[in-house]
C-alpha atoms as a PDB file:
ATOM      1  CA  UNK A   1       0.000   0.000   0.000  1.00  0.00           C
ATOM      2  CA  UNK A   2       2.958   2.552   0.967  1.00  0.00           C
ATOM      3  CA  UNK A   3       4.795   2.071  -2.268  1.00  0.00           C
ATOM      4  CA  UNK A   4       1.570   2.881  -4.175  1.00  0.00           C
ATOM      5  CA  UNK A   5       1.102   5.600  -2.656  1.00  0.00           C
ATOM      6  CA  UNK A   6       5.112   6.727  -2.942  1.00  0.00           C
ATOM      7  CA  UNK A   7       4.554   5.719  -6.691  1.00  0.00           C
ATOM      8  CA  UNK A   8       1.580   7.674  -7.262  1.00  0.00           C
ATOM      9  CA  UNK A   9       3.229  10.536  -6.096  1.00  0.00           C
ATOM     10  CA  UNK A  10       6.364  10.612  -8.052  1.00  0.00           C
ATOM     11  CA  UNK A  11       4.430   9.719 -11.000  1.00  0.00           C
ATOM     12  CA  UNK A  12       2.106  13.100 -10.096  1.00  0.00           C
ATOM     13  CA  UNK A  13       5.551  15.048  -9.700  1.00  0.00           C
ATOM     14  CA  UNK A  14       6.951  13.887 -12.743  1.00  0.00           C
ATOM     15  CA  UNK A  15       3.593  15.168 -14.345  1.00  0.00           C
ATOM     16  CA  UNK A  16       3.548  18.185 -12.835  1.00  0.00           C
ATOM     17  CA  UNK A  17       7.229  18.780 -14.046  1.00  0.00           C
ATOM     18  CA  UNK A  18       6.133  17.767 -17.584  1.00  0.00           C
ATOM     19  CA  UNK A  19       3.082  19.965 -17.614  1.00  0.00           C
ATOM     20  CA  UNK A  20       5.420  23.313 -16.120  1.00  0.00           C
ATOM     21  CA  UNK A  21       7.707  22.569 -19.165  1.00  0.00           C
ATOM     22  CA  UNK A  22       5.087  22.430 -21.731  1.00  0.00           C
ATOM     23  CA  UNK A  23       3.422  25.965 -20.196  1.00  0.00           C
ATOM     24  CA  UNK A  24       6.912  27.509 -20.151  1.00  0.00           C
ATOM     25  CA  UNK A  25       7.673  26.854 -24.086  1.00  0.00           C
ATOM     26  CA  UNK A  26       4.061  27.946 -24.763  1.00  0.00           C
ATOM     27  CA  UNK A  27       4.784  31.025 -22.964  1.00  0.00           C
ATOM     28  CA  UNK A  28       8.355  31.350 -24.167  1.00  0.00           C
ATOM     29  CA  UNK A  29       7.120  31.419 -27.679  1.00  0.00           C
ATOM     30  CA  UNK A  30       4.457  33.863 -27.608  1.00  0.00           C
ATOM     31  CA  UNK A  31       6.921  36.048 -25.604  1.00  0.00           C
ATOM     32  CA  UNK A  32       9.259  35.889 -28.497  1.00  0.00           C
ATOM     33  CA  UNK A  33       6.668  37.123 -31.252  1.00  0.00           C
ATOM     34  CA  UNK A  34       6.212  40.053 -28.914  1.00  0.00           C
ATOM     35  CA  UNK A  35       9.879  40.537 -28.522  1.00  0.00           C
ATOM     36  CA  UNK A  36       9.566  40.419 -32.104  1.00  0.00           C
ATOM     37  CA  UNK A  37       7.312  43.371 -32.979  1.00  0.00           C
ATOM     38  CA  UNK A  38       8.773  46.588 -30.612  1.00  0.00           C
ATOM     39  CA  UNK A  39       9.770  47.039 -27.106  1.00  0.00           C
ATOM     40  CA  UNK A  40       7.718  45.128 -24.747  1.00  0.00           C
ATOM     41  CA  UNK A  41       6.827  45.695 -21.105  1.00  0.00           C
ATOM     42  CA  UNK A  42       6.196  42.881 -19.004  1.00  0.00           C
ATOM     43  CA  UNK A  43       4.181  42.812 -15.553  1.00  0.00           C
ATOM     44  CA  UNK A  44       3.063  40.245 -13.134  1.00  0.00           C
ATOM     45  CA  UNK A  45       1.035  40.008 -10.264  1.00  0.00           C
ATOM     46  CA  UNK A  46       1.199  37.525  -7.640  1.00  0.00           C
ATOM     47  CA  UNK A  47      -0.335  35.411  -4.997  1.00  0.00           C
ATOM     48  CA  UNK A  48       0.306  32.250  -3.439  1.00  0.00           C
ATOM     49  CA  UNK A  49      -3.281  31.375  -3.448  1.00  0.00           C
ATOM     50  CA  UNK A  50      -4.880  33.753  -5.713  1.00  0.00           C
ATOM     51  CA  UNK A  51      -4.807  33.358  -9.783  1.00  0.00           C
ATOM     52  CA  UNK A  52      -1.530  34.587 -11.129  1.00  0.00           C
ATOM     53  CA  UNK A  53      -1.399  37.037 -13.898  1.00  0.00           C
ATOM     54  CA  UNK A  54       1.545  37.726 -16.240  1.00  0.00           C
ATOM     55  CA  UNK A  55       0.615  40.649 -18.483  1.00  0.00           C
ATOM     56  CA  UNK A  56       3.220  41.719 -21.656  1.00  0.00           C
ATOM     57  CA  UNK A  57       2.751  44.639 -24.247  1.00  0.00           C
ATOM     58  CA  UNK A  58       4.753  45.047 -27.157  1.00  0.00           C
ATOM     59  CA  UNK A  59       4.777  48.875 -27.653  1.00  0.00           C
ATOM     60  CA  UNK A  60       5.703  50.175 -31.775  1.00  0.00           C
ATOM     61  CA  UNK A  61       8.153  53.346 -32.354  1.00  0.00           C
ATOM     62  CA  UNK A  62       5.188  55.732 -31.747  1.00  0.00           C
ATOM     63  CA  UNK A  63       4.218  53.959 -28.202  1.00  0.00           C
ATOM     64  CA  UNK A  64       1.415  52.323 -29.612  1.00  0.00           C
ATOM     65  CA  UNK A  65       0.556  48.522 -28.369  1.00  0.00           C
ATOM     66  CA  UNK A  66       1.108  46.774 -31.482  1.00  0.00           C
ATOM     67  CA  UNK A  67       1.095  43.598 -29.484  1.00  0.00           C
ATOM     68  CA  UNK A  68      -0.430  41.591 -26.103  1.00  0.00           C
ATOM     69  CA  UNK A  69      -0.307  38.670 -24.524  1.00  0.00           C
ATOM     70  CA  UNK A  70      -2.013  37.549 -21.450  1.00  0.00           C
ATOM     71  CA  UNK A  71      -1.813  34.981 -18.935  1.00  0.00           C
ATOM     72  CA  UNK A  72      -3.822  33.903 -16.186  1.00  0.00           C
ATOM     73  CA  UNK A  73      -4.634  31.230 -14.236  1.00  0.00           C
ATOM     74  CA  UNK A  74      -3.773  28.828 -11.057  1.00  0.00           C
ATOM     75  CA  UNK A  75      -2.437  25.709 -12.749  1.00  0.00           C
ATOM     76  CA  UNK A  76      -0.336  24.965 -15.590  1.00  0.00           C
ATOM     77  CA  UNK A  77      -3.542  24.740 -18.027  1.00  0.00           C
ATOM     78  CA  UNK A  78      -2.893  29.188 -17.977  1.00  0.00           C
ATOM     79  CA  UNK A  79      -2.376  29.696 -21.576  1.00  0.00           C
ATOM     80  CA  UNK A  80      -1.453  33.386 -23.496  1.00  0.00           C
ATOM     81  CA  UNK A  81      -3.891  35.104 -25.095  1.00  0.00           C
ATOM     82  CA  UNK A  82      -4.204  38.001 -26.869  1.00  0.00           C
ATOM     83  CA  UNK A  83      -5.942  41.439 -25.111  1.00  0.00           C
ATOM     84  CA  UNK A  84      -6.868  42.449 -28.930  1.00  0.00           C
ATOM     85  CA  UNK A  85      -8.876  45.690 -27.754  1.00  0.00           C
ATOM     86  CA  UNK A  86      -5.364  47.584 -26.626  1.00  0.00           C
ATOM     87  CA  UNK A  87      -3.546  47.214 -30.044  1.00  0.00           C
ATOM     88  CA  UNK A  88      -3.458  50.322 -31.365  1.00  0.00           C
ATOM     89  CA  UNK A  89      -3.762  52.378 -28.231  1.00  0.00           C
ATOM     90  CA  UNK A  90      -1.234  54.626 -27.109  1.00  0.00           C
ATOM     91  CA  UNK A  91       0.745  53.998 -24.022  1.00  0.00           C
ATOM     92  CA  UNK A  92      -0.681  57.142 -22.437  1.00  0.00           C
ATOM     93  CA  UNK A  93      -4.349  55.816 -23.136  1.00  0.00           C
ATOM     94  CA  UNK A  94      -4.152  52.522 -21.017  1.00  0.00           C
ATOM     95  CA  UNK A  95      -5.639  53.257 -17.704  1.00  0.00           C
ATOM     96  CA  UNK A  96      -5.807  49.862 -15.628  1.00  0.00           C
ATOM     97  CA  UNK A  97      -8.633  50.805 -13.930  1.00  0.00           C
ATOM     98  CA  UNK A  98     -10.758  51.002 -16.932  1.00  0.00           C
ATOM     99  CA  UNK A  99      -9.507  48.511 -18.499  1.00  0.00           C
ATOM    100  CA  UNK A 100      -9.871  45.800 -16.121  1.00  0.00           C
ATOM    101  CA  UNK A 101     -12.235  47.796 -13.643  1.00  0.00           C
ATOM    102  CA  UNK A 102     -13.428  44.239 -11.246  1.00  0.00           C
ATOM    103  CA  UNK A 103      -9.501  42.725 -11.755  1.00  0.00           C
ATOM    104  CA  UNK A 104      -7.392  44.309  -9.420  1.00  0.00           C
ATOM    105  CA  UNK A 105      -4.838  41.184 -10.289  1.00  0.00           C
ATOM    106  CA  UNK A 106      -5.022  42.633 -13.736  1.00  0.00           C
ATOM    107  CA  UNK A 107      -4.439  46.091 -13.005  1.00  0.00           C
ATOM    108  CA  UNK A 108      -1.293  45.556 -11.640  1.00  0.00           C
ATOM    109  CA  UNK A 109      -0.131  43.857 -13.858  1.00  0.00           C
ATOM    110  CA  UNK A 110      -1.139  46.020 -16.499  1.00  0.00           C
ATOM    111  CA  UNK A 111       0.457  49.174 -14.445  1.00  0.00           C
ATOM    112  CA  UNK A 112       4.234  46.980 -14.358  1.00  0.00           C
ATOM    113  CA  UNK A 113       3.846  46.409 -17.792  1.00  0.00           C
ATOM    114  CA  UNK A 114       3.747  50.200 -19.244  1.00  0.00           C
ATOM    115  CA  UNK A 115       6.178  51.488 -16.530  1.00  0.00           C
ATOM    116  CA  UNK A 116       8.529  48.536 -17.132  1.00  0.00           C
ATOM    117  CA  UNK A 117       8.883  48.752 -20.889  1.00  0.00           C
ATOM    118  CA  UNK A 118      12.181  48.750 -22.694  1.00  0.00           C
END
């Protein structure tokens, strides 16, 4: 019974490792097409037990978003998505608080993104 249990786990762990790697290259490659189009601003929020948010822009010559990706979520199932209704807004024009007015998670990562921008 104890080394079906012990098996289970490290067969849960080895999962879980597998299922972090496969997030990370997803997020790694969206990252790059960002990287790709301008400089890009990247901001996270955090919580132990709360949802996680990673939030990057990709800002154009004129400091227009010209790219987004978004990622939220507890468990490696999080994927990147696009926030299509900022492309094409200027980086004075995003106001967190309108933009995600019931995510405060959101907001901040929203605010680290345009004040952390290459």
């Amino acid at each position: 019974m104890t080394s079906a249990l012990i098996t289970i786990a490290i067969i849960a762990w080895l999962m879980q490792i597998a299922l972090g790697w496969w997030q990370l290259q997803r997020f790694n490659r969206a990252f790059d097409r960002l990287c790709q189009l301008g400089n890009v601003g990247v901001g996270r929020s955090g919580g132990r037990f709360k949802p996680r948010v990673v939030l990057a822009l990709a800002f154009d010559p004129q400091q227009r978003v010209c790219g987004s990706m978004l990622m939220r979520g507890l468990t490696i199932f999080a994927q990147p998505k696009q926030l299509k209704q900022l492309h094409g807004m200027h980086q004075k024009e995003l106001c967190p608080d309108v933009i995600f007015p019931e995510n405060q998670a959101c907001q901040t990562a929203l605010m680290l993104a345009i004040t952390s921008k290459s």
